[in-house]
C-alpha atoms as a PDB file:
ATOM      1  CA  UNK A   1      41.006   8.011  -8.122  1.00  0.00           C
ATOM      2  CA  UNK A   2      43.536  10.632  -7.309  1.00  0.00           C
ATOM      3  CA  UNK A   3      45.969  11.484 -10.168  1.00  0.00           C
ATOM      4  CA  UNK A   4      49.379  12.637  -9.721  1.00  0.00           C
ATOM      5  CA  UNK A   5      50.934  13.930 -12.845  1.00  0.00           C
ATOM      6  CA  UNK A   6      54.729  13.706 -11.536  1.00  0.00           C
ATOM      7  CA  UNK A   7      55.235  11.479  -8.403  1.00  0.00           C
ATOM      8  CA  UNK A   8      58.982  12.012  -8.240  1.00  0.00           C
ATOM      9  CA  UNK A   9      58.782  16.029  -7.469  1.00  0.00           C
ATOM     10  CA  UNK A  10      55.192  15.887  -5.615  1.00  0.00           C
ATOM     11  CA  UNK A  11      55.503  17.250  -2.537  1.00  0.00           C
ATOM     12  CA  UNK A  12      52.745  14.396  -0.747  1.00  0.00           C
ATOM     13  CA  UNK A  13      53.373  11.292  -2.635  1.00  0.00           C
ATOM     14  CA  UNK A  14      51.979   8.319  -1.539  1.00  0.00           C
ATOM     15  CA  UNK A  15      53.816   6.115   0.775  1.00  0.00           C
ATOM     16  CA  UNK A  16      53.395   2.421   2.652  1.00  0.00           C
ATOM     17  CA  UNK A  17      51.381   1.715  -0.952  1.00  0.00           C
ATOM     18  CA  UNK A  18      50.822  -1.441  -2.263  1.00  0.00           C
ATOM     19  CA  UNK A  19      51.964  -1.064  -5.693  1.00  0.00           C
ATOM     20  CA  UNK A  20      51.730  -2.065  -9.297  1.00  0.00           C
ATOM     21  CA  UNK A  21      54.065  -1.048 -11.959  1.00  0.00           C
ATOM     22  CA  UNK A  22      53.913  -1.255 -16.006  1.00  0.00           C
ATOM     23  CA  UNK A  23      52.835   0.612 -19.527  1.00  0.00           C
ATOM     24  CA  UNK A  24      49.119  -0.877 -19.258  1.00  0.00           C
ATOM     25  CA  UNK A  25      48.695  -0.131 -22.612  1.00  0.00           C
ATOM     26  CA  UNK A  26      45.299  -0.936 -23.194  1.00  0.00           C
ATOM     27  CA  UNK A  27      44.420  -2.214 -19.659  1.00  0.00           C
ATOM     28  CA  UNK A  28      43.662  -5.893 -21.234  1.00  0.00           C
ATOM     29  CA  UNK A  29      42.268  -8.883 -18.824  1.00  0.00           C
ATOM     30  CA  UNK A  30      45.886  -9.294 -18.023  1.00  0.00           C
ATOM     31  CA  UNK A  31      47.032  -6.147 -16.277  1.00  0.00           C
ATOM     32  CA  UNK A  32      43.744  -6.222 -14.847  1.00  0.00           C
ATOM     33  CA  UNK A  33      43.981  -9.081 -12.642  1.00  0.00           C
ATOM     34  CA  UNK A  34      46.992  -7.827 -10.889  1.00  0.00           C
ATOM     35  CA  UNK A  35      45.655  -4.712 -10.570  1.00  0.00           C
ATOM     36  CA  UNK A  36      42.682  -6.006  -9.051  1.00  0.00           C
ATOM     37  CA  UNK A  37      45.283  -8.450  -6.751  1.00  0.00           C
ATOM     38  CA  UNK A  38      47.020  -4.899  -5.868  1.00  0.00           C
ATOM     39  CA  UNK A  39      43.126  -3.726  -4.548  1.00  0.00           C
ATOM     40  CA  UNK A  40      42.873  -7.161  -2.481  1.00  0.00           C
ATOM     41  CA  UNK A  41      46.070  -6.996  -1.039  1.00  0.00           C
ATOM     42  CA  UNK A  42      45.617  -3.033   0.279  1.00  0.00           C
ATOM     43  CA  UNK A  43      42.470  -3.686   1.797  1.00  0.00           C
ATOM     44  CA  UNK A  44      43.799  -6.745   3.742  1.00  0.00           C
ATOM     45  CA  UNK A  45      46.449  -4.538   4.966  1.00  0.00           C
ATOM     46  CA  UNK A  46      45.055  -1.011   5.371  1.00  0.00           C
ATOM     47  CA  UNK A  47      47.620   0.518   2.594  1.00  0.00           C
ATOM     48  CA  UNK A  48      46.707   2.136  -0.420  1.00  0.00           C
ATOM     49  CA  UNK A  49      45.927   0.673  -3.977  1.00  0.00           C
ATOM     50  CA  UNK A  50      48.602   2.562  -6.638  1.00  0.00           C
ATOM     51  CA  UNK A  51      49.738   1.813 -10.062  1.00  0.00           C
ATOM     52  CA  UNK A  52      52.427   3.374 -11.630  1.00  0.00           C
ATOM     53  CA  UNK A  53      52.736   4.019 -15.473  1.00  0.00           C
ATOM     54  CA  UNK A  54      54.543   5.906 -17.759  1.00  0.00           C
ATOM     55  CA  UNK A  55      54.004   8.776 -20.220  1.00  0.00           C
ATOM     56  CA  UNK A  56      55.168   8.917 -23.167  1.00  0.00           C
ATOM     57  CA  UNK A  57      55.723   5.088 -24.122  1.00  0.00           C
ATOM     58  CA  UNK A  58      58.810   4.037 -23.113  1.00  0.00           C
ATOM     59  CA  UNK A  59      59.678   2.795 -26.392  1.00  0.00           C
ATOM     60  CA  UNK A  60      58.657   6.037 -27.855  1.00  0.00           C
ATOM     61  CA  UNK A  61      61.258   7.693 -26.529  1.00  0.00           C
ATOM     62  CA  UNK A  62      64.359   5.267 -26.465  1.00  0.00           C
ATOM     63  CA  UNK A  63      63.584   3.753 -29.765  1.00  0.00           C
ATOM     64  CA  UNK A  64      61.162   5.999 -31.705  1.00  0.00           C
ATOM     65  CA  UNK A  65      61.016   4.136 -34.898  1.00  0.00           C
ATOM     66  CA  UNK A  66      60.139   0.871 -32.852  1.00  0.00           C
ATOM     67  CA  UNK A  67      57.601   2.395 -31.045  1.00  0.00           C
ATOM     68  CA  UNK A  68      53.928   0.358 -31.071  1.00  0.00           C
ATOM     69  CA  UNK A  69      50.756   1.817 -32.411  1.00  0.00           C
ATOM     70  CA  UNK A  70      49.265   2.526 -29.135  1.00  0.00           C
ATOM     71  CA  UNK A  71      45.676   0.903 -28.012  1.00  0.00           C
ATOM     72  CA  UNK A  72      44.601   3.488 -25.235  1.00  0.00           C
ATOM     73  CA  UNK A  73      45.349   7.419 -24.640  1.00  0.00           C
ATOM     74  CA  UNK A  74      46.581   7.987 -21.210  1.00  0.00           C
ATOM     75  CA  UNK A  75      43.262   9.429 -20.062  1.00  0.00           C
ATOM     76  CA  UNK A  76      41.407   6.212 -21.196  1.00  0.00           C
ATOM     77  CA  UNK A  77      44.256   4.478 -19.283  1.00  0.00           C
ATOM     78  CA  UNK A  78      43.378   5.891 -16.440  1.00  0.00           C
ATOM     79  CA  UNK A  79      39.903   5.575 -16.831  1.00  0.00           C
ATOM     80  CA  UNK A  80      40.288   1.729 -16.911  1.00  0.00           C
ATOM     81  CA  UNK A  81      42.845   1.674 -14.190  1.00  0.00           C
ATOM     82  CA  UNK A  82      40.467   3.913 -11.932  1.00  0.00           C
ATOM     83  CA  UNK A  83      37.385   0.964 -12.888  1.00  0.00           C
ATOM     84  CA  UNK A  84      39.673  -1.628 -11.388  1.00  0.00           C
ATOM     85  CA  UNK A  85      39.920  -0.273  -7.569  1.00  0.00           C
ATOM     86  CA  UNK A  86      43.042   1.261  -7.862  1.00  0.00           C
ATOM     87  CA  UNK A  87      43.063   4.257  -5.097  1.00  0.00           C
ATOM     88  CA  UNK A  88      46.209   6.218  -6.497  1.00  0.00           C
ATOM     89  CA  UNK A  89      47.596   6.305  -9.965  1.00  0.00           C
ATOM     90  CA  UNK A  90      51.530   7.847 -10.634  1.00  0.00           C
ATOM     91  CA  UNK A  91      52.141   8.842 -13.987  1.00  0.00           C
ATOM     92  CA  UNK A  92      55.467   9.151 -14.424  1.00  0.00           C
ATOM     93  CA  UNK A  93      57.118  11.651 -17.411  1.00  0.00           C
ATOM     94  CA  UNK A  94      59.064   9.392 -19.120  1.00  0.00           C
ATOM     95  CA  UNK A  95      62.330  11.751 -20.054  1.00  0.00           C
ATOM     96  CA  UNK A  96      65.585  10.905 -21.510  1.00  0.00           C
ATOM     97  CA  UNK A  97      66.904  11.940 -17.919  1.00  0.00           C
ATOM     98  CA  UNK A  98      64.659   9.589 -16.367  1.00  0.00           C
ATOM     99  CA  UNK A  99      65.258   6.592 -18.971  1.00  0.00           C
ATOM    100  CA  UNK A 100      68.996   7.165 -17.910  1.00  0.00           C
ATOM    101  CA  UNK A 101      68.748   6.059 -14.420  1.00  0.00           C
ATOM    102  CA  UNK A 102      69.714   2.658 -13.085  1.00  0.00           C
ATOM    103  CA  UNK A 103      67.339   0.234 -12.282  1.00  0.00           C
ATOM    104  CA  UNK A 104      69.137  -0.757  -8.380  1.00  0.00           C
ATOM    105  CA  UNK A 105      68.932   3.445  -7.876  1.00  0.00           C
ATOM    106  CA  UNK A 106      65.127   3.835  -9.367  1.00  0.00           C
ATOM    107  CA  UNK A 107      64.218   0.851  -6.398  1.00  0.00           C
ATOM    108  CA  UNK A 108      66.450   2.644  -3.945  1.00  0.00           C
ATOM    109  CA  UNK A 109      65.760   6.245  -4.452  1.00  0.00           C
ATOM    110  CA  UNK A 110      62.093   6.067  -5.795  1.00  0.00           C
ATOM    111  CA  UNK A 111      60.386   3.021  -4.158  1.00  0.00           C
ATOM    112  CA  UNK A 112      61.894   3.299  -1.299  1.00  0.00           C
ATOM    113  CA  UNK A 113      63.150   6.202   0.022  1.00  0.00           C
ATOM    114  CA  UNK A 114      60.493   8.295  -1.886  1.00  0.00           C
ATOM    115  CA  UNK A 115      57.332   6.025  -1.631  1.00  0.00           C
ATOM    116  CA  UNK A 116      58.363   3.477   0.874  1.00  0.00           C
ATOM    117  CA  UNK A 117      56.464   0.369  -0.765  1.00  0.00           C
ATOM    118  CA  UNK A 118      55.089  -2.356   1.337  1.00  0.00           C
ATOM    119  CA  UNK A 119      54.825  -4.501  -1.888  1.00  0.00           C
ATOM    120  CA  UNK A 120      55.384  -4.334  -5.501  1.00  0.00           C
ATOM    121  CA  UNK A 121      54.081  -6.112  -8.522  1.00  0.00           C
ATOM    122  CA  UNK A 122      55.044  -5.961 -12.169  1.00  0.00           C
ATOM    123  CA  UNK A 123      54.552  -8.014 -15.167  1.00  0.00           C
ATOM    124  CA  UNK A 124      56.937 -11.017 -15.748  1.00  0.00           C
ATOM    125  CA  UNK A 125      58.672  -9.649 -18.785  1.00  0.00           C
ATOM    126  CA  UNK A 126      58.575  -6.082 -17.478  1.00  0.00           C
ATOM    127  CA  UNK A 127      61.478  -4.297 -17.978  1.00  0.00           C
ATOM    128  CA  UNK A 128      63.282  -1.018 -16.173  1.00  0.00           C
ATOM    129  CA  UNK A 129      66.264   0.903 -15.536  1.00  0.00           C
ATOM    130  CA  UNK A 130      68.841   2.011 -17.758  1.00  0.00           C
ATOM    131  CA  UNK A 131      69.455  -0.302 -20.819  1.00  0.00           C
ATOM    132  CA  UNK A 132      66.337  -2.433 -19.181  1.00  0.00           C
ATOM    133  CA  UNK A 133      68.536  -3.796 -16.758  1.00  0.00           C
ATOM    134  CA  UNK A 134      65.903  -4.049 -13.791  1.00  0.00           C
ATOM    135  CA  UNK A 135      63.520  -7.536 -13.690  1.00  0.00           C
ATOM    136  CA  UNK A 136      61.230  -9.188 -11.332  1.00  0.00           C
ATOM    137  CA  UNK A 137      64.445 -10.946 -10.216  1.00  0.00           C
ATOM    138  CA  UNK A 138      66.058  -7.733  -9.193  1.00  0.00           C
ATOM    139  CA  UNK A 139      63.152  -6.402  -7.900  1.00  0.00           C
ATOM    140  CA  UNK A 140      62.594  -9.739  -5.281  1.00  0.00           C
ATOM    141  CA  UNK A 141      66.136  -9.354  -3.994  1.00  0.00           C
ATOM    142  CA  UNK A 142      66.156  -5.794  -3.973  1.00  0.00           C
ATOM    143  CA  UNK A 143      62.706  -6.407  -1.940  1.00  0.00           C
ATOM    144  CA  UNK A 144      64.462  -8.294   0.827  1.00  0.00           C
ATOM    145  CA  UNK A 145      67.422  -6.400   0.623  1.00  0.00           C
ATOM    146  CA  UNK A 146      64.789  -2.913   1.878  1.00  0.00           C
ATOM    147  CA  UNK A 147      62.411  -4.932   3.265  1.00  0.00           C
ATOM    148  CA  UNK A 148      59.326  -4.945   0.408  1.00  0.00           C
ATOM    149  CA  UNK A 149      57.603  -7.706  -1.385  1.00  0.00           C
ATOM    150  CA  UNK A 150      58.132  -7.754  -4.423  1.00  0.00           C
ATOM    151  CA  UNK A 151      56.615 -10.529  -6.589  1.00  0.00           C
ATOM    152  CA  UNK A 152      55.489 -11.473 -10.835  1.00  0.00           C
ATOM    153  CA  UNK A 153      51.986 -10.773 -11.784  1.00  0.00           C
ATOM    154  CA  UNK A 154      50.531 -14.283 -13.141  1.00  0.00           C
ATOM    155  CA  UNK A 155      50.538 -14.561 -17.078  1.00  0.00           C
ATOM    156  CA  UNK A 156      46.975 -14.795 -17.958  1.00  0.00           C
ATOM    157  CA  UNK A 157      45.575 -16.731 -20.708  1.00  0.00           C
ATOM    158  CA  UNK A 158      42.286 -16.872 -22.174  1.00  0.00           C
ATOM    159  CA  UNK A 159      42.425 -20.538 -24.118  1.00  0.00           C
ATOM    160  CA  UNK A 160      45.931 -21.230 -25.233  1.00  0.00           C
ATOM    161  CA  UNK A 161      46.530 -17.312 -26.271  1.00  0.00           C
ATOM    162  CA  UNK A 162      48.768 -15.397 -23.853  1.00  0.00           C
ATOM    163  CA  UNK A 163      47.254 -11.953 -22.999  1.00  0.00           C
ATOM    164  CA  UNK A 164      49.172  -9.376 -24.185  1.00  0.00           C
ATOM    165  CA  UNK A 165      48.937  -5.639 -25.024  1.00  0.00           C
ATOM    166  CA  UNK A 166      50.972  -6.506 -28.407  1.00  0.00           C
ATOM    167  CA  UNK A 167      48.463  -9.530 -28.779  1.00  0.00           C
ATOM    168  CA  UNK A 168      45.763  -6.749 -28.545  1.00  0.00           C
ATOM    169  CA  UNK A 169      47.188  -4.619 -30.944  1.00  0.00           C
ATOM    170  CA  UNK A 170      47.759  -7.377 -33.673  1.00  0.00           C
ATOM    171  CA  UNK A 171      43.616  -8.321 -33.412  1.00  0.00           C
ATOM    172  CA  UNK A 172      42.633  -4.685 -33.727  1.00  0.00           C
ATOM    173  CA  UNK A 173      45.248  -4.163 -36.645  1.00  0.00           C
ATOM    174  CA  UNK A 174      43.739  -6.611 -38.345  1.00  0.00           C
ATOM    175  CA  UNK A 175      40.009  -6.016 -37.428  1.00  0.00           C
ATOM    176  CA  UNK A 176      39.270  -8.946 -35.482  1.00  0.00           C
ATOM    177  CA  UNK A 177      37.847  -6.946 -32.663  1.00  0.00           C
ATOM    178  CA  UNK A 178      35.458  -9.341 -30.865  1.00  0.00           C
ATOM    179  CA  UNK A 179      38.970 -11.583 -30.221  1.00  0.00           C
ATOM    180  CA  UNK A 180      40.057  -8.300 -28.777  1.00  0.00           C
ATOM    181  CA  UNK A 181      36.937  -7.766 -26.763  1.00  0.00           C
ATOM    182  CA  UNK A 182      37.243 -10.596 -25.200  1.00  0.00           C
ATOM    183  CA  UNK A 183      41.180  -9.978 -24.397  1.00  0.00           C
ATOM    184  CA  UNK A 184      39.949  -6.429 -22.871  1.00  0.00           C
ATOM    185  CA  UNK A 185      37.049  -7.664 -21.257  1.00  0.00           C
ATOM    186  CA  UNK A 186      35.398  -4.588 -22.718  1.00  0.00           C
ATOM    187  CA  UNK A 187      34.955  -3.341 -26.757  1.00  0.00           C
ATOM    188  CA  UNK A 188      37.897  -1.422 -28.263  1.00  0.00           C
ATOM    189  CA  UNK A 189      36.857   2.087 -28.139  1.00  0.00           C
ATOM    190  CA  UNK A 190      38.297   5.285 -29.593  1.00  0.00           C
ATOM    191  CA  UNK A 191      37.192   8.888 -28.655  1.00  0.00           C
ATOM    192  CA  UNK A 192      37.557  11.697 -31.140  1.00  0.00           C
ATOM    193  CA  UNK A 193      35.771  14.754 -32.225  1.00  0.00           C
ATOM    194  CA  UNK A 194      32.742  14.794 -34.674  1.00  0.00           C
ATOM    195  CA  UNK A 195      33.678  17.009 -37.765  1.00  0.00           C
ATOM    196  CA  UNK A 196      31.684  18.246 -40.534  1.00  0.00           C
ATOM    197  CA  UNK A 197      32.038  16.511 -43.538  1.00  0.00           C
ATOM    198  CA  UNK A 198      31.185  16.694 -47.316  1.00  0.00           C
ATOM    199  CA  UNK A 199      27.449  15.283 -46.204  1.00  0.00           C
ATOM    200  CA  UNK A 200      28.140  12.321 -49.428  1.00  0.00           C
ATOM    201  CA  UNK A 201      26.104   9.783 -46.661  1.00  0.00           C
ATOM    202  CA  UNK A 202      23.061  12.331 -46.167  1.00  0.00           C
ATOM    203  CA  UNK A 203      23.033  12.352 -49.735  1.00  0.00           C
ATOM    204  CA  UNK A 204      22.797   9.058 -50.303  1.00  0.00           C
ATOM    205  CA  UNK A 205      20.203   8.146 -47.614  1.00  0.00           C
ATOM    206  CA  UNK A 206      22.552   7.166 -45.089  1.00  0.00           C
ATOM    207  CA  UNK A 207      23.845  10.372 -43.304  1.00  0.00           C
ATOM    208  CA  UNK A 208      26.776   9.375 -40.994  1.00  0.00           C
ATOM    209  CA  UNK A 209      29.086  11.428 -37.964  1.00  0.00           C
ATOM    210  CA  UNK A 210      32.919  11.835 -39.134  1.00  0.00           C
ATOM    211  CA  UNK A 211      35.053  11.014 -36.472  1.00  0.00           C
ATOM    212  CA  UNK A 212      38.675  12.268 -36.014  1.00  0.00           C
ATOM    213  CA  UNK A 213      39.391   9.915 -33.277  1.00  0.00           C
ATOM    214  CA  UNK A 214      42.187  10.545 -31.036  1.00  0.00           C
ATOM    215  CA  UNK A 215      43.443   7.023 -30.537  1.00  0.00           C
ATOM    216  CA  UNK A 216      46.574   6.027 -32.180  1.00  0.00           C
ATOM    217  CA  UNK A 217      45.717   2.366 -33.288  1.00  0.00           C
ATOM    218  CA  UNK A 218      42.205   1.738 -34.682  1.00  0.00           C
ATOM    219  CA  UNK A 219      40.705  -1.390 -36.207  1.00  0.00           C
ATOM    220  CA  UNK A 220      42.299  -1.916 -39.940  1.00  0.00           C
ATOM    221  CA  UNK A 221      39.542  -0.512 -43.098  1.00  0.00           C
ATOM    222  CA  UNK A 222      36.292  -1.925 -43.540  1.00  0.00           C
ATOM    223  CA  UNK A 223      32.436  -1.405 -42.231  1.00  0.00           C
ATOM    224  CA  UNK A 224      31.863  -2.587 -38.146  1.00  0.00           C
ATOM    225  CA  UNK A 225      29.129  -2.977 -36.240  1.00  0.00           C
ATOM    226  CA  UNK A 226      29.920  -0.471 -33.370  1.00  0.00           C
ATOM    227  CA  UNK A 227      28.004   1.760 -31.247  1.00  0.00           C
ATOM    228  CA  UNK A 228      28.903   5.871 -30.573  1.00  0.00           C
ATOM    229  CA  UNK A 229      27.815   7.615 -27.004  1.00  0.00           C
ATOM    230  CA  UNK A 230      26.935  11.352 -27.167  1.00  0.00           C
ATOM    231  CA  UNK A 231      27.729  13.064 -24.049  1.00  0.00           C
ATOM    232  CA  UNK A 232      24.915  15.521 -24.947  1.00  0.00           C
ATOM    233  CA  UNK A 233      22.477  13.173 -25.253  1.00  0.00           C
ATOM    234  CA  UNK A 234      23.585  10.435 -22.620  1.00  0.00           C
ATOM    235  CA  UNK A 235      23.115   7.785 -24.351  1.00  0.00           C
ATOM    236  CA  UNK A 236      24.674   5.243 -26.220  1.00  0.00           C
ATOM    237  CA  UNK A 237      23.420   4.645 -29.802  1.00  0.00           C
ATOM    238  CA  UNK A 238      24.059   1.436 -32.270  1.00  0.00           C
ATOM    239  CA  UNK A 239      25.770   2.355 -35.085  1.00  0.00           C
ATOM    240  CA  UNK A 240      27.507   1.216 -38.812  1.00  0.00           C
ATOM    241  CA  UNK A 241      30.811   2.079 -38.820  1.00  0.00           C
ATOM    242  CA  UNK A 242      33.313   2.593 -42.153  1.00  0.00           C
ATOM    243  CA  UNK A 243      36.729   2.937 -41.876  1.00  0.00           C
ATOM    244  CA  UNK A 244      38.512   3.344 -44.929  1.00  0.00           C
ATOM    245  CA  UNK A 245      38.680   5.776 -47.907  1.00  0.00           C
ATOM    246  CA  UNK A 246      35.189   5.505 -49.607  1.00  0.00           C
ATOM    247  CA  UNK A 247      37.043   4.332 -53.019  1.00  0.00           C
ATOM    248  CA  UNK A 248      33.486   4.211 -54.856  1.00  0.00           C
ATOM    249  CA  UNK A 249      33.026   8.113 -54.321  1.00  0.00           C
ATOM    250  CA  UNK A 250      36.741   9.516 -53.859  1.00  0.00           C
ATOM    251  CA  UNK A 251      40.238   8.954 -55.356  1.00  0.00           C
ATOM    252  CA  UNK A 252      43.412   8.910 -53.295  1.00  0.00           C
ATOM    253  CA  UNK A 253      41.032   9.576 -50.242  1.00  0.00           C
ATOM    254  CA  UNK A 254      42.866   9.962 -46.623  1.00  0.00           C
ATOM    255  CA  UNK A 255      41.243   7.354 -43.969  1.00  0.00           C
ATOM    256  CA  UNK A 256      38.020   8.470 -42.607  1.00  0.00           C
ATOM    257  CA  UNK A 257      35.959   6.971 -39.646  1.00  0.00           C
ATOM    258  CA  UNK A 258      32.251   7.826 -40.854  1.00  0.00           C
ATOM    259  CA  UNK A 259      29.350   5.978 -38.468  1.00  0.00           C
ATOM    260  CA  UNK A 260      26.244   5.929 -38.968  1.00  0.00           C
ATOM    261  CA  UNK A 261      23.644   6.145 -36.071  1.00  0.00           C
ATOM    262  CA  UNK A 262      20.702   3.274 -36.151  1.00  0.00           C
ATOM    263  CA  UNK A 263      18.105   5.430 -34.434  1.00  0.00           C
ATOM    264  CA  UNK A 264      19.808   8.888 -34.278  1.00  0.00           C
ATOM    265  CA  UNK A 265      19.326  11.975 -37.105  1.00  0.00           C
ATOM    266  CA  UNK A 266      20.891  15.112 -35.061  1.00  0.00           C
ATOM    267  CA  UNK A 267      23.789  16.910 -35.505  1.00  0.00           C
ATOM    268  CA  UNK A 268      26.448  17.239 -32.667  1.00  0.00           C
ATOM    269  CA  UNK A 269      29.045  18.960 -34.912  1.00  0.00           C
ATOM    270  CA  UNK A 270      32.790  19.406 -32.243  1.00  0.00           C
ATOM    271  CA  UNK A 271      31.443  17.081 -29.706  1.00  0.00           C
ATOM    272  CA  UNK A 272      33.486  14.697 -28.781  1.00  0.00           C
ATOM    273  CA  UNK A 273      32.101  11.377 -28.596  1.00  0.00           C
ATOM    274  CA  UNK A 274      33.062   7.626 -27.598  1.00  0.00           C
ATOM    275  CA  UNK A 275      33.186   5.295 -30.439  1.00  0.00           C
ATOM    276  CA  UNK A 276      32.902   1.060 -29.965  1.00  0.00           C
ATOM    277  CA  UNK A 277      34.062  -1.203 -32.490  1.00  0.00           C
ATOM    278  CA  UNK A 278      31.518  -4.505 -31.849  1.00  0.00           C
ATOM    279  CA  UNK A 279      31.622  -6.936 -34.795  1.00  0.00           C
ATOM    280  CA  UNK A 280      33.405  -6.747 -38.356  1.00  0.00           C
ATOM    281  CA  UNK A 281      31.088  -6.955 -41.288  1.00  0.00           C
ATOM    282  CA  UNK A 282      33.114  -7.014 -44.106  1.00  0.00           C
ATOM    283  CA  UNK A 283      35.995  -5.456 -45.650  1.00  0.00           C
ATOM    284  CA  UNK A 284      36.197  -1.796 -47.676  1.00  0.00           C
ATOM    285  CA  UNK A 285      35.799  -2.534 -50.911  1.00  0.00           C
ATOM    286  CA  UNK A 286      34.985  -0.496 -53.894  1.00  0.00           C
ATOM    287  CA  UNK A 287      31.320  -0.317 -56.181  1.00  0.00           C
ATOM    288  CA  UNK A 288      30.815   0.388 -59.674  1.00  0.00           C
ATOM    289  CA  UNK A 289      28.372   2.732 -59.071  1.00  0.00           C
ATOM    290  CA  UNK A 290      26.388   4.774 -55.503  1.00  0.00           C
ATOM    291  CA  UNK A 291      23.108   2.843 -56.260  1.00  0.00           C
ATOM    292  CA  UNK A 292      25.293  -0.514 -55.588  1.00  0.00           C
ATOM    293  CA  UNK A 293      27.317   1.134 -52.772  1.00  0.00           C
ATOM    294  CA  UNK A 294      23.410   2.275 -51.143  1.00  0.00           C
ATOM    295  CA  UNK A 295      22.560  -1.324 -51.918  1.00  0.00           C
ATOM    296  CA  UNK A 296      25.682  -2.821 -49.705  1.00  0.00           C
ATOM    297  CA  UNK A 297      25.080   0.213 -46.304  1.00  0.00           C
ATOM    298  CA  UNK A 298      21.590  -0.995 -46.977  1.00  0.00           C
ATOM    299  CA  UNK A 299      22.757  -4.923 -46.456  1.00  0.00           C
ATOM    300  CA  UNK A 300      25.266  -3.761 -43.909  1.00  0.00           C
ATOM    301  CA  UNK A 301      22.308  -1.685 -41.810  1.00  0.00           C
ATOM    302  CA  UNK A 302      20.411  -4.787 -41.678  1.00  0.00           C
ATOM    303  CA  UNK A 303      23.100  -6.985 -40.866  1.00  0.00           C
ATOM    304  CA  UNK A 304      23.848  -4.808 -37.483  1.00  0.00           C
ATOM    305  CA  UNK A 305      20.223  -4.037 -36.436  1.00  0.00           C
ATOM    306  CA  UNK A 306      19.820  -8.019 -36.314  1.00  0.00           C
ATOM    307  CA  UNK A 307      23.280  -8.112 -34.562  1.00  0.00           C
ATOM    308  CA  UNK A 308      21.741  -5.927 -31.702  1.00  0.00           C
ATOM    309  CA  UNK A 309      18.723  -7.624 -31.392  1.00  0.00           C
ATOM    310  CA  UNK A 310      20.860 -10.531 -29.851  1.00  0.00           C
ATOM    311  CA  UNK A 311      23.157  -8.180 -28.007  1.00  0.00           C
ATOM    312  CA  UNK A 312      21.482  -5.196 -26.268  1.00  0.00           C
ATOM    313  CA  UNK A 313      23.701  -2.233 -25.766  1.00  0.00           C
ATOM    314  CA  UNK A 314      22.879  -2.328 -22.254  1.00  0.00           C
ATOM    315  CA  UNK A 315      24.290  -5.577 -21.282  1.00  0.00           C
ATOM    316  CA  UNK A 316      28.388  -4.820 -22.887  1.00  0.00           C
ATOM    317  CA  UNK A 317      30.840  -3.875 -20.803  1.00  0.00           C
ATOM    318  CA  UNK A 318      31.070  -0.497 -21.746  1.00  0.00           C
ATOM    319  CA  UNK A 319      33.237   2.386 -20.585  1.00  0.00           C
ATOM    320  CA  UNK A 320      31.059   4.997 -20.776  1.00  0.00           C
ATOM    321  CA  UNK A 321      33.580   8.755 -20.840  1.00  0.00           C
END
């Protein structure tokens, strides 16, 4: 997938494109199906397959302080976005500048007298434009107006919840993460570097890889069944997972992401790895003593290697950095 970092100055943008155009936070089951519609449509016409998306959030810069705990970087946006078909992605710098300028002029002056769009599609409460003036509605009469389709993705539902990137972020929040599996179509992930830590789990029987993941939003404290891919190694290994501030060990303890490997004993201090969040085991909770805290990883260990004997790694929809 070609990438290109600021569509509105580039000297060879993209043009005839059939086009989709949103945040894709996350890239959930949602977004997906009208990107995939975008791929269908360009190949039936000979055009090219092109999202559009914006970086920073929106939100982030309008409204800081309402800004949403993002699900995905913009590099595992892309990723996902790439997995879908699309041919072309356009990630626009979202500046004050830019924010300022008025949704009829963005459809005139960027789709189409810069890109020249053969068809559009955006999410039915997508907003854009100055003071979010700009809506589907705009965007069909505008269409007609410059002669472009212009049309509302489909709201997607998986039983009688509506897919949502917020919807996402609430299950993750609050650690329900195979309800937000199945709203991705794929695990939540996080990537983030492995650090060297204090070595308490190596100590106690149990050594574990300390993550400083990347990702803004990650599934709220207590131990996961998850699974961590090492570049290095090329594989993908299943995994315990605690997120939380060990309260049995440490006092006033920052949040650490400490996973420990079922079947893996090597160090890969700095590398950055790829960490899945599978099935919650329990919540963080505090022991009176280590030999009850070994006793519970011991329990939790258990618990996930008879998780993955019903759920090979191989089979899950995994993106794999």
């Amino acid at each position: 997938m070609k990438i290109i970092s600021d569509p509105l100055r580039a000297e060879d943008p993209p043009r005839s494109a059939i086009l989709s155009i949103g945040n894709f936070d996350g890239v959930h089951v949602g977004h997906q199906a009208v990107l995939r519609h975008v791929v269908e449509r360009a190949r039936e016409v000979g055009a090219t397959a092109t999202a559009m998306t914006f970086d920073p959030h929106p939100v982030k810069v309008l409204r800081p302080r309402e800004a949403p705990t993002l699900l995905s970087t913009l590099a595992q946006r892309l990723q996902i976005i790439e997995r879908t078909g699309i041919e072309v992605a356009l990630v626009v710098p979202f500046t004050p500048q830019f924010a300022r300028m008025q949704a009829a002029d963005f459809i005139s002056e960027v789709l189409v007298n810069r890109l020249q769009v053969r068809e559009v599609y955006i999410g039915r409460n997508f907003r854009f434009g100055a003071d979010r003036q700009g809506d589907v509605e705009l965007l069909v009469a505008k269409g007609e107006e410059h002669g472009f389709v212009a049309a509302a993705a489909p709201i997607v539902k998986l039983g009688d919840v509506v897919v949502s990137s917020t919807r996402v972020r609430k299950a993750v929040a609050e650690g329900e993460v195979e309800e937000a599996w199945q709203l991705l179509d794929r695990p939540v992930h996080a990537d983030g570097l492995v650090l060297q830590g204090k070595r308490l789990g190596r100590k106690l029987g149990f050594p574990t890889l300390n993550v400083e993941v990347e990702n803004e939003l990650v599934p709220t404290r207590g131990v996961y069944v998850t699974a961590v891919h090492i570049p290095s190694f090329g594989r993908t290994f299943p995994s315990v997972t605690n997120v939380g501030v060990r309260p049995t060990v440490y006092e006033n303890s920052n949040v650490t992401i400490e996973s420990h490997l079922l079947d893996f004993t090597a160090d890969v201090y700095d590398e950055r790895v790829r960490l899945y969040f599978l099935k919650r085991l329990r919540a963080e909770r505090e022991f009176q003593s280590p030999t009850q805290l070994m006793s519970q990883i011991s329990k939790d260990v258990e618990q996930a290697q008879l998780w993955f004997l019903n759920h090979p790694i191989d089979n899950m929809n995994l993106y794999i950095p």
